[in-house]
N, C-alpha and C. Protein backbone atom coordinates (compact mmCIF):
# COMPACT_ATOMS: atom_id res chain seq x y z
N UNK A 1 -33.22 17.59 42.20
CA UNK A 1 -34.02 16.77 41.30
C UNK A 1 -33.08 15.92 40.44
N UNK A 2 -33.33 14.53 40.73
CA UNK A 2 -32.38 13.56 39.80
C UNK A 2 -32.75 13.74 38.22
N UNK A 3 -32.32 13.74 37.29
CA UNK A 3 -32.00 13.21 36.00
C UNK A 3 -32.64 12.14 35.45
N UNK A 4 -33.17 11.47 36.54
CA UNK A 4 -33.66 10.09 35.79
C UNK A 4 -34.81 9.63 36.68
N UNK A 5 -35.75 11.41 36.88
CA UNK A 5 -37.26 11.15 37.92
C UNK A 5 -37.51 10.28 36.62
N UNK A 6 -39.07 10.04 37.01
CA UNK A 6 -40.03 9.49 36.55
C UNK A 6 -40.58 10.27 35.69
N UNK A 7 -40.60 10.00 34.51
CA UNK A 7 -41.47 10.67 33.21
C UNK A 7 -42.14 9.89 32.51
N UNK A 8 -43.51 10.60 31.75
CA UNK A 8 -43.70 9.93 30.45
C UNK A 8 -42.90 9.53 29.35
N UNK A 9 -43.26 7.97 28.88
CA UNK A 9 -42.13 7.58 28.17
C UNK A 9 -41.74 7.88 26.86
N UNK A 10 -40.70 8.21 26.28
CA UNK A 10 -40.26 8.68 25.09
C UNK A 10 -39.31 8.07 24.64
N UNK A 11 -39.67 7.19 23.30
CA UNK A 11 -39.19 6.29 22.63
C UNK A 11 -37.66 6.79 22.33
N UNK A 12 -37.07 5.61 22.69
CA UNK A 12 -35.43 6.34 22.38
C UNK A 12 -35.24 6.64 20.77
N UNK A 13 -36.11 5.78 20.09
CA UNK A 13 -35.93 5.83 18.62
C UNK A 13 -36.59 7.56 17.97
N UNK A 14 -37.75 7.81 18.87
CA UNK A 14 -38.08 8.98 18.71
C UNK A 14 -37.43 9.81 18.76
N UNK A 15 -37.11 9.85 19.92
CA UNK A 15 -35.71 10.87 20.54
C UNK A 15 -34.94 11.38 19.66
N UNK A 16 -33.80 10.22 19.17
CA UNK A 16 -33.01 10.74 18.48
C UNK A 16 -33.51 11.03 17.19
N UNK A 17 -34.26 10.78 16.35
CA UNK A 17 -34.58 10.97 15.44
C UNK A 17 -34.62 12.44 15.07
N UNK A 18 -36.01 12.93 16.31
CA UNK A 18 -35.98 13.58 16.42
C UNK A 18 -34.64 15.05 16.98
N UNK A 19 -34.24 14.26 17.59
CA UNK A 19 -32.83 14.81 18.15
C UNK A 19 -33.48 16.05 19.58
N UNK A 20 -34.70 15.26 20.08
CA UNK A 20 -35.07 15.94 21.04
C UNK A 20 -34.89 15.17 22.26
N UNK A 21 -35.29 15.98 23.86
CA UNK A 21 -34.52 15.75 25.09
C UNK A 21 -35.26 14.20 25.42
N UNK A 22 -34.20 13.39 25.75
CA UNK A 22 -34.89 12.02 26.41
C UNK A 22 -36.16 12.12 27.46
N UNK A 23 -35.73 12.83 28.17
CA UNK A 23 -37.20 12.77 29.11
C UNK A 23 -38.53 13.61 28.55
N UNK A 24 -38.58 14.52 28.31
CA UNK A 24 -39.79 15.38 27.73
C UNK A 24 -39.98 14.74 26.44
N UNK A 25 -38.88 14.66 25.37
CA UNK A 25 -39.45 14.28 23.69
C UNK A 25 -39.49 15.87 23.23
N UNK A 26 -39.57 16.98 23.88
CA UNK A 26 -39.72 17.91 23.42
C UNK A 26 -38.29 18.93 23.01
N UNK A 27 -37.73 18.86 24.06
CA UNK A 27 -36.87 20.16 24.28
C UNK A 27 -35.72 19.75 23.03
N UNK A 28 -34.81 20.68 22.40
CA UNK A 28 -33.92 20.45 21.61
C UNK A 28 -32.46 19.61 22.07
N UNK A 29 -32.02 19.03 21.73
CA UNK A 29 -30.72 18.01 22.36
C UNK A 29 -29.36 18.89 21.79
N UNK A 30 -29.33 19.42 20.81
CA UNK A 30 -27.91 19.80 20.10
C UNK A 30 -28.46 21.32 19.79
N UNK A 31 -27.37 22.05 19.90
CA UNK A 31 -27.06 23.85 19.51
C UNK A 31 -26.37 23.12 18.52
N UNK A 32 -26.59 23.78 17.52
CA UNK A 32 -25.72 23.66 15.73
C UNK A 32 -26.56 22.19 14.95
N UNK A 33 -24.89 21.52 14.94
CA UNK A 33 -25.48 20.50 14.28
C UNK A 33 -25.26 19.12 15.62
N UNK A 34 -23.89 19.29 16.32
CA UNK A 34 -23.57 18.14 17.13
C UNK A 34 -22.98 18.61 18.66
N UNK A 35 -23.21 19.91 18.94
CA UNK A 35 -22.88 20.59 20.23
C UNK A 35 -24.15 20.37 21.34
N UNK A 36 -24.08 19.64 22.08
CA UNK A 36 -24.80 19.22 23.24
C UNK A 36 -25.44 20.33 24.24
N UNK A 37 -26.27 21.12 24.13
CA UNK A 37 -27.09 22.01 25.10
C UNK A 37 -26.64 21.62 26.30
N UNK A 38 -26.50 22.18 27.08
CA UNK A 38 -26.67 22.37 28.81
C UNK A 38 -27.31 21.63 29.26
N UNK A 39 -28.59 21.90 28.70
CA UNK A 39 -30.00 21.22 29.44
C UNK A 39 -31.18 21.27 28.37
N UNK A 40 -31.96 20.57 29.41
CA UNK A 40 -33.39 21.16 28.07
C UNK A 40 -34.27 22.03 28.44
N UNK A 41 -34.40 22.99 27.31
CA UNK A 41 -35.18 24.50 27.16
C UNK A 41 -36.70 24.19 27.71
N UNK A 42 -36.87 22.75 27.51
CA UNK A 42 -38.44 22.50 28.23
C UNK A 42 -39.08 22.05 29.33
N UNK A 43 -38.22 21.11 29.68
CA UNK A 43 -38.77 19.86 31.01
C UNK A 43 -37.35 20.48 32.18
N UNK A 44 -36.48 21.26 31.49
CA UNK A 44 -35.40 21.56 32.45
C UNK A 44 -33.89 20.71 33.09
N UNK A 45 -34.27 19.32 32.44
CA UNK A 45 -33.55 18.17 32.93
C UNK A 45 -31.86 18.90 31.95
N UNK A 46 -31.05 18.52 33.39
CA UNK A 46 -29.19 19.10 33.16
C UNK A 46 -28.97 18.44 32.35
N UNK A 47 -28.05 18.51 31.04
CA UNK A 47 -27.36 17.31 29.96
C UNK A 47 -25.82 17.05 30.73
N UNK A 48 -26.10 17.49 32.12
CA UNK A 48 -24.37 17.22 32.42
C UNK A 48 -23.99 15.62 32.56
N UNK A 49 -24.66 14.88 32.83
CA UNK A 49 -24.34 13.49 33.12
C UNK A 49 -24.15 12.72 32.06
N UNK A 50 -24.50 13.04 30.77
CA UNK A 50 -24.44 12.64 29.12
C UNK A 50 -22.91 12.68 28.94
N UNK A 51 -22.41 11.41 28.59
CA UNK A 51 -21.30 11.28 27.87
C UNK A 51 -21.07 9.64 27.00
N UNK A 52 -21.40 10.24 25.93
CA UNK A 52 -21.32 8.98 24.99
C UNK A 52 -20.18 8.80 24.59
N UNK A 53 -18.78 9.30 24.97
CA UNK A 53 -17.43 8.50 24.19
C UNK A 53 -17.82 8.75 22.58
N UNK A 54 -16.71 7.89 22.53
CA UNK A 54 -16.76 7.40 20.93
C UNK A 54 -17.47 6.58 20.30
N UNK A 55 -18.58 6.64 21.24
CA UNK A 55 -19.91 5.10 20.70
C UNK A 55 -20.53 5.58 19.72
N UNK A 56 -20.66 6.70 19.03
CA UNK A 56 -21.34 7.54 17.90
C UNK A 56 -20.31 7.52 16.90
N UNK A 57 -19.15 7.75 17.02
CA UNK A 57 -17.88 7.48 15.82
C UNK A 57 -18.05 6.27 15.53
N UNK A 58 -17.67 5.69 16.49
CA UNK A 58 -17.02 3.92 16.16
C UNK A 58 -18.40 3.41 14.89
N UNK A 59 -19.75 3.54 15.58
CA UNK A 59 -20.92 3.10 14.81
C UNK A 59 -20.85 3.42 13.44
N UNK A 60 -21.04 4.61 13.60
CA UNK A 60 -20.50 5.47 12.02
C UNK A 60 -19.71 5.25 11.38
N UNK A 61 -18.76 4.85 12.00
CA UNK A 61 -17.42 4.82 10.86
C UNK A 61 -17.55 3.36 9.87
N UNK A 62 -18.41 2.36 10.94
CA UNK A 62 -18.58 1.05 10.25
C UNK A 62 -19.70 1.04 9.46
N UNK A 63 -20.56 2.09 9.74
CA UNK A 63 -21.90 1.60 8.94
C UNK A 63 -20.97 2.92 7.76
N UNK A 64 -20.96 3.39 7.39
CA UNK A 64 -20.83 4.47 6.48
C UNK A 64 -19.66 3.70 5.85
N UNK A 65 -18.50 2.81 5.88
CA UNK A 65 -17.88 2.05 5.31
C UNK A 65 -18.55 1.58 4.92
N UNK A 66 -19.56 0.78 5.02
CA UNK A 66 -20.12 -0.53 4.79
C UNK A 66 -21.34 0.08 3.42
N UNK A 67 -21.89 0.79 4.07
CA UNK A 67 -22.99 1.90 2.74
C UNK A 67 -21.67 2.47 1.81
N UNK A 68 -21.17 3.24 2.02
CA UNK A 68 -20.37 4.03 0.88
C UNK A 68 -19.50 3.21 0.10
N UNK A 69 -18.75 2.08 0.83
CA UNK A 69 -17.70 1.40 -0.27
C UNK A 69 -18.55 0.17 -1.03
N UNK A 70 -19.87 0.40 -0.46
CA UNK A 70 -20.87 -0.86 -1.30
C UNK A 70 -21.54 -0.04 -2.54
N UNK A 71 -21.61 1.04 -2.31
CA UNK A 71 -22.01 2.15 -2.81
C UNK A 71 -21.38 2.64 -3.99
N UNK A 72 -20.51 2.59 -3.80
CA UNK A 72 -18.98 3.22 -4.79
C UNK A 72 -18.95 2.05 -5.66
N UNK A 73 -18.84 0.68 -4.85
CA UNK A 73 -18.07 -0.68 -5.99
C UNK A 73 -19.60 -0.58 -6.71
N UNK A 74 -20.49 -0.82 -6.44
CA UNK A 74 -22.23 -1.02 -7.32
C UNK A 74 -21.94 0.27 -8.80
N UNK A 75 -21.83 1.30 -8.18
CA UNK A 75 -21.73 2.72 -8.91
C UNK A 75 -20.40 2.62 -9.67
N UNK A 76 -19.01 1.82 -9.55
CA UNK A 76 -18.09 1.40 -10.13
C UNK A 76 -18.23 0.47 -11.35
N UNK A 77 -18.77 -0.89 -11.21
CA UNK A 77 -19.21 -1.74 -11.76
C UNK A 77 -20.32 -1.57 -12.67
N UNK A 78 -21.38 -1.14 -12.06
CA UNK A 78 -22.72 -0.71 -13.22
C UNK A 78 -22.51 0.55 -14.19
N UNK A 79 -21.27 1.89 -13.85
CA UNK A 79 -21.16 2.24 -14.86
C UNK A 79 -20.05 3.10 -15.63
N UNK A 80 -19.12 2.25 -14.65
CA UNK A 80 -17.79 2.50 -15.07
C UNK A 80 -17.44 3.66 -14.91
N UNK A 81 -17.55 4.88 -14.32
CA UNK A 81 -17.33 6.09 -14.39
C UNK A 81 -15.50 6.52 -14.52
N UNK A 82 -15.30 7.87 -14.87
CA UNK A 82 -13.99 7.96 -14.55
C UNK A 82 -13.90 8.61 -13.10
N UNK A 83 -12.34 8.43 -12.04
CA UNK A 83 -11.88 8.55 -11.30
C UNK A 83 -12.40 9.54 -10.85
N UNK A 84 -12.91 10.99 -11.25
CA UNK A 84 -13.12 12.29 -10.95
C UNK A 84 -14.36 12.15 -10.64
N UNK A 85 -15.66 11.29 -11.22
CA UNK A 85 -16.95 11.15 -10.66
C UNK A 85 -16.96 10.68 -9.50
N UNK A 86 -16.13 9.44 -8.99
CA UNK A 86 -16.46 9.07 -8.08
C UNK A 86 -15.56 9.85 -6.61
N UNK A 87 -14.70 11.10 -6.71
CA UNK A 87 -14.14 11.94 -6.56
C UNK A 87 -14.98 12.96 -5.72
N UNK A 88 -15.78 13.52 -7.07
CA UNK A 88 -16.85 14.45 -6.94
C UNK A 88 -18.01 13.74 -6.24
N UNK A 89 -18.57 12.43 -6.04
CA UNK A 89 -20.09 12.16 -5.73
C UNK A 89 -20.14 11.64 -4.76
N UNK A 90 -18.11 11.04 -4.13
CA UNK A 90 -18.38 10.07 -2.62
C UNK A 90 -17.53 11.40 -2.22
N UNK A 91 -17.31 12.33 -2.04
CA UNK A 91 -16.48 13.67 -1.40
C UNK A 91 -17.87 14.77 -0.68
N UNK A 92 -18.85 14.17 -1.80
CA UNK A 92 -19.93 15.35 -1.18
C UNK A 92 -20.58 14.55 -0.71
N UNK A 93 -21.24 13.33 -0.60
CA UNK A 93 -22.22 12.41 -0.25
C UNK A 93 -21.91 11.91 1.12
N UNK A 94 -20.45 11.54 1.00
CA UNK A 94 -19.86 10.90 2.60
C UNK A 94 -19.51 11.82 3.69
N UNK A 95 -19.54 13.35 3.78
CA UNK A 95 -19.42 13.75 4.60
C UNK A 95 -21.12 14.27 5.30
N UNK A 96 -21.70 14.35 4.29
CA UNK A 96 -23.51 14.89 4.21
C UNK A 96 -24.15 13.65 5.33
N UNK A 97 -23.91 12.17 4.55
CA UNK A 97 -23.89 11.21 5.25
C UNK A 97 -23.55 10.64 6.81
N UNK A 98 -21.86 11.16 7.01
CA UNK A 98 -21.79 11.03 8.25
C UNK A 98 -22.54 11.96 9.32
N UNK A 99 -22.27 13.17 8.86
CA UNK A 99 -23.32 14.14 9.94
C UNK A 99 -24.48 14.11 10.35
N UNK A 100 -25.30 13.48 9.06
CA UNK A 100 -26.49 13.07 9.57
C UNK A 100 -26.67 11.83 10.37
N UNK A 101 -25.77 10.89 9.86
CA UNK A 101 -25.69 9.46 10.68
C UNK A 101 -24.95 9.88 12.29
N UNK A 102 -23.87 11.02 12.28
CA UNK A 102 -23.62 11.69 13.83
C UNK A 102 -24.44 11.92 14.71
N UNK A 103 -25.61 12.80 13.68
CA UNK A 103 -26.45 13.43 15.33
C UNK A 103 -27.45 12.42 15.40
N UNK A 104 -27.47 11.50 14.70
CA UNK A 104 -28.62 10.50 14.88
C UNK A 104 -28.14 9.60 16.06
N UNK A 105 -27.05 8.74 15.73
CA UNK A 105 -26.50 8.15 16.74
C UNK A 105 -26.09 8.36 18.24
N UNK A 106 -25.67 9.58 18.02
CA UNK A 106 -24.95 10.68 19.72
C UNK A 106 -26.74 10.81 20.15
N UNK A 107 -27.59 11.04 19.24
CA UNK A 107 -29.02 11.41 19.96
C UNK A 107 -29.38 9.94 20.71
N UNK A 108 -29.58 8.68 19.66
CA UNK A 108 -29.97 7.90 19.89
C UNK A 108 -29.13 6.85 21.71
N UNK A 109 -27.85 7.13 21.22
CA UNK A 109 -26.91 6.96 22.26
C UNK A 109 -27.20 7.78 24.16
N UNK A 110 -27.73 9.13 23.16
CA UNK A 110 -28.00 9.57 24.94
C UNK A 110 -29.31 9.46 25.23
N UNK A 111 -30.32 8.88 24.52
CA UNK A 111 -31.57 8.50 24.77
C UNK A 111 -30.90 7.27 25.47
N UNK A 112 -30.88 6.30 25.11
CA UNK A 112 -30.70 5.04 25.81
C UNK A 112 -30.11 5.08 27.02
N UNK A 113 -28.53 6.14 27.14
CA UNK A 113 -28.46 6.33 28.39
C UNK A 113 -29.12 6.99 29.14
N UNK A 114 -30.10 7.42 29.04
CA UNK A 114 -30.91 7.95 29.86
C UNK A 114 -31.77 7.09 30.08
N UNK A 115 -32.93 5.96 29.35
CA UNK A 115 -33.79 5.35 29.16
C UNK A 115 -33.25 4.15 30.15
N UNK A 116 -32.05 3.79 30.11
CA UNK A 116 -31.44 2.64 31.14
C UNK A 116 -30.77 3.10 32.26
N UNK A 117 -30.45 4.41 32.53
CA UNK A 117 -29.68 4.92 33.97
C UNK A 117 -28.59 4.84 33.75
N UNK A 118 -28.11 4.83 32.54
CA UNK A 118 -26.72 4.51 32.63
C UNK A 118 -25.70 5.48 33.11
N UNK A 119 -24.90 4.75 34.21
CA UNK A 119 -23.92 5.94 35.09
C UNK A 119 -22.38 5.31 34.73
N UNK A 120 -21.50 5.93 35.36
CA UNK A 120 -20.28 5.74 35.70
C UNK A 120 -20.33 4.82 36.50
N UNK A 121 -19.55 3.62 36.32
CA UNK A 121 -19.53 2.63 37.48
C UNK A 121 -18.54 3.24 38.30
N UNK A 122 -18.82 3.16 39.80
CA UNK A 122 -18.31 3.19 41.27
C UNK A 122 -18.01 2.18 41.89
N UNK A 123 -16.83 2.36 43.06
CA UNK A 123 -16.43 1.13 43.57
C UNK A 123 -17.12 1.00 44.68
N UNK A 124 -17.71 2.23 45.11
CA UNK A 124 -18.56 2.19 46.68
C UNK A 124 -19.31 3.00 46.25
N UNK A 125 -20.07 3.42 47.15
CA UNK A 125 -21.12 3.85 47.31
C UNK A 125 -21.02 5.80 47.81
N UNK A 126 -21.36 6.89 47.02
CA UNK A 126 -20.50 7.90 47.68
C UNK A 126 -22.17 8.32 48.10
């Protein structure tokens, strides 16, 4: 059974949100917080063909720059804090931040590859 039968459709945006399996919408996608299951506990479909690279870092690293150091200069400027607030409030906020922006993206990332077929390109045909 291929990976990419025919199912009812499940919004990639759902998906990850949810952080459930691309084809069903149901089954769980991650053990912990960002460890990739086997497969899914529901519809049965293998997670072996899932490999998103660094397309979940790279995203993250720019959007969470882009929120946190806009974040920090606004929170700098409007109220001047000393060095140790902004220490204490971007130390706990930016890591809370990326993890959640992690499994969103790696979810959202293997929805789409699934939702488009996306494979390993080949030079022939095996």
């Amino acid at each position: 059974m291929s990976h990419f039968e025919v199912q009812p459709r499940v919004s990639p945006a759902s998906a990850a949100l949810k952080a459930r399996c691309p084809r069903c919408g149901n089954g769980p996608l991650f053990r912990q917080v960002l460890n990739l299951r086997e497969g899914c506990t529901s519809c049965g479909m293998s997670y072996k063909f899932i490999d998103t690279g660094d397309g979940p870092a790279v995203f993250a690293i720019f959007i969470l720059g882009f929120v946190v150091l806009g974040a920090a200069l606004w929170f700098e400027f409007t109220y001047e804090p000393p060095l140790w607030a902004h220490v204490a409030l971007w130390g706990v906020v930016t890591p809370i931040l990326a993890l959640g922006l992690l499994r969103f993206l790696k979810a959202l990332l293997i929805a789409l590859q699934y939702r488009n077929k996306a494979e390993q390109g080949r030079l022939a045909n095996d």
